[in-house]
Protein backbone atom coordinates (compact mmCIF):
# COMPACT_ATOMS: atom_id res chain seq x y z
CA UNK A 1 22.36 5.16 -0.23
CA UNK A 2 21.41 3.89 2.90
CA UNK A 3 17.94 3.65 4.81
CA UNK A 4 17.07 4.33 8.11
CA UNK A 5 15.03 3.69 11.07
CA UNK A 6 11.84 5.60 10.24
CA UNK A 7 11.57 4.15 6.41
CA UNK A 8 13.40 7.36 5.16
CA UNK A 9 16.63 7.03 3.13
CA UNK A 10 19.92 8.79 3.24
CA UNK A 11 21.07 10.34 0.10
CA UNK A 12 25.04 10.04 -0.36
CA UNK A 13 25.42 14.29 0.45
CA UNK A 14 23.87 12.40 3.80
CA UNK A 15 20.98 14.47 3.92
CA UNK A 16 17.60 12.70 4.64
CA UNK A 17 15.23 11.95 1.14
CA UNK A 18 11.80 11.22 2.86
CA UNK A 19 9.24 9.60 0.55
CA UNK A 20 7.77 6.79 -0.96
CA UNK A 21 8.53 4.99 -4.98
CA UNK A 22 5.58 5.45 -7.23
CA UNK A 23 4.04 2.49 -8.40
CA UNK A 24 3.94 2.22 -11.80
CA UNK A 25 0.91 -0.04 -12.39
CA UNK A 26 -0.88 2.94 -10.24
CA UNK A 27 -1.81 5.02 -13.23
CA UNK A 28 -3.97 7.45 -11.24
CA UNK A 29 -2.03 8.03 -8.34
CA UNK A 30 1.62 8.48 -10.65
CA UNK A 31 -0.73 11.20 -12.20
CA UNK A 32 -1.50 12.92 -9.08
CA UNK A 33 2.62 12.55 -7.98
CA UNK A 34 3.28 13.88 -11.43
CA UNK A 35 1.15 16.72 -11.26
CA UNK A 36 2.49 17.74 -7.63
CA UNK A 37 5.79 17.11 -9.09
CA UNK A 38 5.33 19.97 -11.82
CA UNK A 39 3.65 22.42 -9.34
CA UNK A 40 6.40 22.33 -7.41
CA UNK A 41 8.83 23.15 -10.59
CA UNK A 42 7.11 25.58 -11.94
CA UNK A 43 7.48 27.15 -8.70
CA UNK A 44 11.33 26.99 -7.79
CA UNK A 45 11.68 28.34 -11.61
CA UNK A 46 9.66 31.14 -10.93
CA UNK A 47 11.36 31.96 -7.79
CA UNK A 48 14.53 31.76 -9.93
CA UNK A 49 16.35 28.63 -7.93
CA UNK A 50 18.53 26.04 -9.47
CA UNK A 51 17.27 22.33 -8.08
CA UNK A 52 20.82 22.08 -6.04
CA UNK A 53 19.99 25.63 -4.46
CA UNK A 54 16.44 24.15 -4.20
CA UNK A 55 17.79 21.01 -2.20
CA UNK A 56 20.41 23.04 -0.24
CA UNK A 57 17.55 25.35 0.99
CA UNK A 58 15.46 22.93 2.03
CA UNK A 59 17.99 20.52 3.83
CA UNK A 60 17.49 17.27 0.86
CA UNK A 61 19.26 16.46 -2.28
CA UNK A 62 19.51 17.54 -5.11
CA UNK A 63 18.71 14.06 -6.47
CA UNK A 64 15.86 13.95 -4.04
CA UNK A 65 14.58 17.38 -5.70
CA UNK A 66 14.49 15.80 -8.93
CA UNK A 67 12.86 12.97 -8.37
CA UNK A 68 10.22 14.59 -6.78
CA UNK A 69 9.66 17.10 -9.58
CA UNK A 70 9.24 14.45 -12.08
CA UNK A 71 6.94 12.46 -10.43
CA UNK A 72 9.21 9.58 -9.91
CA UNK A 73 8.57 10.06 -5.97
CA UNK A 74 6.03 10.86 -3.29
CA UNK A 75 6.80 13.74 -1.11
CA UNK A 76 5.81 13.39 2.19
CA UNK A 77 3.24 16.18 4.52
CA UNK A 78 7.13 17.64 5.65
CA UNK A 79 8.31 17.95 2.63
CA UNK A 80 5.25 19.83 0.91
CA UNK A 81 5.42 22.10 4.05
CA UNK A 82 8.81 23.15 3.90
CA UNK A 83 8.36 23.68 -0.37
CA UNK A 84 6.25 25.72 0.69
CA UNK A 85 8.13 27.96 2.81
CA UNK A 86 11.14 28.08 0.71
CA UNK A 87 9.57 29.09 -2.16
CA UNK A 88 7.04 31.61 -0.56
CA UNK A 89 3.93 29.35 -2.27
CA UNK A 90 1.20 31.17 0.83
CA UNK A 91 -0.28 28.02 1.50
CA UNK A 92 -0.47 26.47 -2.63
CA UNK A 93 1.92 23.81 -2.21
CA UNK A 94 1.20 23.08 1.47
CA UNK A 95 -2.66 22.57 0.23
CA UNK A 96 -1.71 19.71 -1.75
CA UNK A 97 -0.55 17.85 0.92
CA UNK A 98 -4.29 16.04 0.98
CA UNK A 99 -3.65 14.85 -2.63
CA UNK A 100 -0.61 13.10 -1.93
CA UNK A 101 -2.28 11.73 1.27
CA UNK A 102 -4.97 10.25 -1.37
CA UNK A 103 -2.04 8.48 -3.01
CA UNK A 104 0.77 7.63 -0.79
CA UNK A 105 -0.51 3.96 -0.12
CA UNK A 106 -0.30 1.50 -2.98
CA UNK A 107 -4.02 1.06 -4.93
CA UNK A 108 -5.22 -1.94 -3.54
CA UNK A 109 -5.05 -0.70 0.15
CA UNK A 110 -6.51 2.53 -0.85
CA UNK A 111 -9.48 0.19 -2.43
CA UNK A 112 -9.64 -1.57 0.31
CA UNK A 113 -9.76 1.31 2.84
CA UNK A 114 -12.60 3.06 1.08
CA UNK A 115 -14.63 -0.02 0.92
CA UNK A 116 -13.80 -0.22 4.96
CA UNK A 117 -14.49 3.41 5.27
CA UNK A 118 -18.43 2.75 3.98
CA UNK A 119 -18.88 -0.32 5.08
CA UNK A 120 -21.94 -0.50 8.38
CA UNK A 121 -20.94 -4.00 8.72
CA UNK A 122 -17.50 -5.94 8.79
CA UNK A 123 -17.11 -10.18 9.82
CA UNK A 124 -14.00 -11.60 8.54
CA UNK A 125 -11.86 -14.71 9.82
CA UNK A 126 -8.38 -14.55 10.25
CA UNK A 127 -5.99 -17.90 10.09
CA UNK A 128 -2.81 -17.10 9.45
CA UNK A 129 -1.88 -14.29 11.17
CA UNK A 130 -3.69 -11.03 13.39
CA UNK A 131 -6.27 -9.21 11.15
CA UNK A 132 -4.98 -6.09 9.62
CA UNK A 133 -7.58 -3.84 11.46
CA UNK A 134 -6.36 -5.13 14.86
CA UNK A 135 -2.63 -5.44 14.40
CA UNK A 136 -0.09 -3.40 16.53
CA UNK A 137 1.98 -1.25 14.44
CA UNK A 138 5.11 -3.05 15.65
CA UNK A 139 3.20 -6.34 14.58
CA UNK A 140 2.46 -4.89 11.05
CA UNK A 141 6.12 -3.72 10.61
CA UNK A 142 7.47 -7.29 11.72
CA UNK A 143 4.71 -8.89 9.59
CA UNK A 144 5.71 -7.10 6.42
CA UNK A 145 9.20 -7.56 7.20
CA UNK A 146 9.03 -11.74 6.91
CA UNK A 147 7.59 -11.39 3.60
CA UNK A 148 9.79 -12.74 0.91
CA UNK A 149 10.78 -11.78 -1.56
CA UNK A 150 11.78 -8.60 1.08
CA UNK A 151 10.07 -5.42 0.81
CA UNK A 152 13.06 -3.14 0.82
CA UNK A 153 12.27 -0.57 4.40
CA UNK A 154 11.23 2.25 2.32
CA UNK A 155 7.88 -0.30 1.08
CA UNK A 156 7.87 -1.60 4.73
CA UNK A 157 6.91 1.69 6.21
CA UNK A 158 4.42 2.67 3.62
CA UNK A 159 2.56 -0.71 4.43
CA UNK A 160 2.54 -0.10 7.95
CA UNK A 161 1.06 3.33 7.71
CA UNK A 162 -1.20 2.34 5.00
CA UNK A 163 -2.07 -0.38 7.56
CA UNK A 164 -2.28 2.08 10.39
CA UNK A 165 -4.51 4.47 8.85
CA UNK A 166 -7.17 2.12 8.28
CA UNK A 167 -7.67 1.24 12.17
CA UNK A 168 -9.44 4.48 12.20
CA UNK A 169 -12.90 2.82 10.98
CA UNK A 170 -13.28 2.00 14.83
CA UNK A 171 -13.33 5.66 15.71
CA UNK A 172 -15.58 6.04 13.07
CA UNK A 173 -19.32 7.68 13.78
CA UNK A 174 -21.87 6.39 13.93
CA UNK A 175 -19.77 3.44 14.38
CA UNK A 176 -19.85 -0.28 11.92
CA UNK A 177 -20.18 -3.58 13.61
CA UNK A 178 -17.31 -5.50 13.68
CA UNK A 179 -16.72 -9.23 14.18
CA UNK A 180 -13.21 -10.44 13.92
CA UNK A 181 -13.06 -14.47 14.44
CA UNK A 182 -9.45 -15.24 15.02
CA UNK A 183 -7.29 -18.81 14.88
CA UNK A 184 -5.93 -19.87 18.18
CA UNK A 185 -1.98 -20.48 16.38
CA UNK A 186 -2.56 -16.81 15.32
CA UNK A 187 -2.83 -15.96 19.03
CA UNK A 188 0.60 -18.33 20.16
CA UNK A 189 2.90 -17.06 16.97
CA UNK A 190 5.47 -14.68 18.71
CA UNK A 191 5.87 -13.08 15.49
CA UNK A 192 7.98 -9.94 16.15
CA UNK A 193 9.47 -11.70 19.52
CA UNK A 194 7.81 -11.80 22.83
CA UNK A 195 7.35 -8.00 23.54
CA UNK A 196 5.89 -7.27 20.39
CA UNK A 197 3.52 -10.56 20.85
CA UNK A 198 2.51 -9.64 24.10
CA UNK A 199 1.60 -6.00 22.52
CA UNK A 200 -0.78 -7.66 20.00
CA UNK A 201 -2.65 -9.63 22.54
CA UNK A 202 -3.15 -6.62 24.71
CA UNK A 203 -4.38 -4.64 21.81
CA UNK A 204 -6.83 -7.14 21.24
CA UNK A 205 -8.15 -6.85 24.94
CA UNK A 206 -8.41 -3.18 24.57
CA UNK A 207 -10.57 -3.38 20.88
CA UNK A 208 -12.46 -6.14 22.39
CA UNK A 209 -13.65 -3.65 25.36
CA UNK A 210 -15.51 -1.63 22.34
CA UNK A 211 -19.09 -1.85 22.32
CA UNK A 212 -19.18 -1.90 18.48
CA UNK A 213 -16.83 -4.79 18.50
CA UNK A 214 -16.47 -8.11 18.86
CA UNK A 215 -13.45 -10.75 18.93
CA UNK A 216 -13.88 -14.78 18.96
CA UNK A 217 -11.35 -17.48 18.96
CA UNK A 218 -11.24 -20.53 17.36
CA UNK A 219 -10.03 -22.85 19.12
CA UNK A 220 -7.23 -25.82 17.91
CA UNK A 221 -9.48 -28.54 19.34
CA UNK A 222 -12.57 -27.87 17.47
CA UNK A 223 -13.59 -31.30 15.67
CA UNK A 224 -15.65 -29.29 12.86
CA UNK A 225 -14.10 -26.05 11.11
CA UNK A 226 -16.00 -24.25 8.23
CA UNK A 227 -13.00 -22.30 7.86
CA UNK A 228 -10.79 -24.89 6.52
CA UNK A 229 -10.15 -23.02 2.86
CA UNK A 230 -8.64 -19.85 4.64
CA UNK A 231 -8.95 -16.83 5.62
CA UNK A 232 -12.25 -14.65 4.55
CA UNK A 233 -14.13 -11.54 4.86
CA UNK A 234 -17.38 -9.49 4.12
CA UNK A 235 -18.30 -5.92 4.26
CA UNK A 236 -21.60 -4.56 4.00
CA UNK A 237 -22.74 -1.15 2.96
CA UNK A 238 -25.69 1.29 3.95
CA UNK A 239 -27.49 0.54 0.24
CA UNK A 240 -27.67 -3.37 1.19
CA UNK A 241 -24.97 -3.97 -0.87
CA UNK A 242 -21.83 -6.11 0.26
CA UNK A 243 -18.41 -7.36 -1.13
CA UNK A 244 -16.86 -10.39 0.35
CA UNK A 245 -13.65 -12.33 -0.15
CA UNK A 246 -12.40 -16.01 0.60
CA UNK A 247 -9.09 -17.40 0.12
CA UNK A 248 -8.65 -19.52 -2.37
CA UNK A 249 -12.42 -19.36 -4.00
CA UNK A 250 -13.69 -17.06 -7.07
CA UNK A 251 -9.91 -15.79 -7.98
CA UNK A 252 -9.42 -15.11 -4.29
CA UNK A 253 -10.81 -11.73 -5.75
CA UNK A 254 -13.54 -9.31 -4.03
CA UNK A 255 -17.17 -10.59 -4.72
CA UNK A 256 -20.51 -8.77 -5.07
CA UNK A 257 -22.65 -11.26 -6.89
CA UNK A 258 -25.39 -12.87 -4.41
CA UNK A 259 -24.78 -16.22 -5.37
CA UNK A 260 -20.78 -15.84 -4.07
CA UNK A 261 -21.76 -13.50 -1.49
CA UNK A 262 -23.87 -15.82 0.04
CA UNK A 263 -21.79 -18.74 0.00
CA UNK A 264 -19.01 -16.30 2.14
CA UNK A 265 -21.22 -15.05 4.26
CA UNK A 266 -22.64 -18.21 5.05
CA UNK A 267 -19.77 -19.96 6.49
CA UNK A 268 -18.69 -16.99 8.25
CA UNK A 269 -21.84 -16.91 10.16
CA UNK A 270 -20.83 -21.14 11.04
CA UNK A 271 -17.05 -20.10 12.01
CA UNK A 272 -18.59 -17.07 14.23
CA UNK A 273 -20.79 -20.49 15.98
CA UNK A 274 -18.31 -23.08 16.10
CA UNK A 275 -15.59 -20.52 17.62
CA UNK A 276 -15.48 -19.43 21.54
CA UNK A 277 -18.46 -16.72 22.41
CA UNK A 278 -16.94 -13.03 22.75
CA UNK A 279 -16.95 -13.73 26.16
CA UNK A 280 -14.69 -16.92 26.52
CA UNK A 281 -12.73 -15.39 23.85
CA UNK A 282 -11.57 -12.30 26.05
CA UNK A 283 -10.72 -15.04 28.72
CA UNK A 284 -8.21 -17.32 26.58
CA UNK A 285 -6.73 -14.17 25.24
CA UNK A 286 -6.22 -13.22 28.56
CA UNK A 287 -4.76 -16.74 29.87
CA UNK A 288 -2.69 -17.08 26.76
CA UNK A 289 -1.22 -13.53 27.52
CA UNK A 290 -0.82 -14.89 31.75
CA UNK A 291 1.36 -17.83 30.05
CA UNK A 292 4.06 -15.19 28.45
């Protein structure tokens, strides 16, 4: 079995098996997948198709099929759709398309992405690479595919669209604040070569032009950094309450209590002082982009 370019893989009857692996440790969202999977029996039995005529109908394997029906995969929107056709479902199996969507990313980035979808208020510091919320998708892809041990593609892909799906908090209405502070190297690492580099920057010109947005740089020169323990983040929510996370402090794990919170937030708010204004910030990331 092979995998190609859009994440999908290629079954050995060479017929495309689009999808994602279930995570095991995701106890509710294997339930949903399983669930789908045993709609989607029940009806190819009661349309009286074997899972190879099942496959053959559809244009996938039967291995694919199987896999699908016992919950061992996710199906993707395409797949549900044409399930739905072949077995003459009106609509049933096509429906369900918005419970797999509630699954198809692994737990912690749906946690995260509801928090993000709530939140009236986001400041976080990034220091080793572009924040998720502003990265390209062909900077997310190359991003996840340094990491090592190596994602195999299929994981790659989900990431990215996992990843890609959240950027749509800054559509969002009415609309959060957002303050991203950003480390200069973070702005100078061609990671994904130059094109893809030269992307990212421009993407962070164009989020930068949003009124509900703002971008700072820290500069490499700066004498005094609050930021020195890594990378951090806090997101507020419409009841007063907020979550924050720093790397490397409390279990590197989210935070709600006060005491923590307040710590986070507090050298946030220095990082946001000691880095460039908005303002200056749009300028170097406009003479670092010149330099390419």
């Amino acid at each position: 079995m092979s995998v190609v370019g859009d994440g999908t893989e290629r079954g050995d009857a060479g017929v495309d098996e689009p999808g994602w692996e279930v995570d095991p440790d995701d106890e509710p969202g294997a339930a949903v997948v399983a669930a789908v999977g045993r709609q989607i029996k029940a009806w190819r039995e009661a349309a009286g198709m074997r899972a190879a005529e099942f496959g053959t109908a559809m244009g996938y394997s039967e291995d694919l099929i199987y896999k699908v029906e016992g919950g061992r995969r996710i199906p993707r929107p395409e797949f549900m759709d044409g399930a739905d056709g072949v077995l003459r479902a009106g609509g049933k199996l096509a429906a369900m398309k918005a419970d797999i969507a509630e699954v198809r990313y692994p737990k912690k980035i749906r946690e995260l992405a509801k928090m993000e979808a709530a939140a009236v208020e986001l400041s976080a510091y990034g220091s080793h690479n572009i924040h998720g919320l502003l990265q390209t998708e062909e900077y997310a892809r190359a991003l996840f595919g340094m990491r090592r041990p190596a994602y195999s593609q299929d994981e790659v892909e989900r990431l990215v669209a996992a990843r890609t799906a959240r950027q749509s908090i800054f559509s969002r209405s009415p609309a959060p604040e957002l303050s991203f502070v950003q480390e200069e190297v973070t702005l100078r690492r061609h990671l994904g070569g130059r094109m893809v580099w030269r992307r990212q920057l421009e993407r962070l010109l164009e989020v930068s032009e949003l009124r509900h947005v703002e971008i700072q740089v820290m500069p490499t020169s700066r004498d005094e950094h609050a930021g020195m323990g890594g990378e951090m983040q806090v997101l507020k929510f419409k009841d007063g309450s907020a979550v924050g996370r720093s790397e490397g402090d409390f279990g590197s794990r989210p935070v709600s209590d006060p005491k923590y919170l307040r710590i986070i937030e507090l050298r946030c708010g220095i990082i946001r002082a000691q880095a460039l204004n908005p303002g200056e910030s749009r300028a170097f990331i406009e003479q670092v982009l010149g330099e390419t």
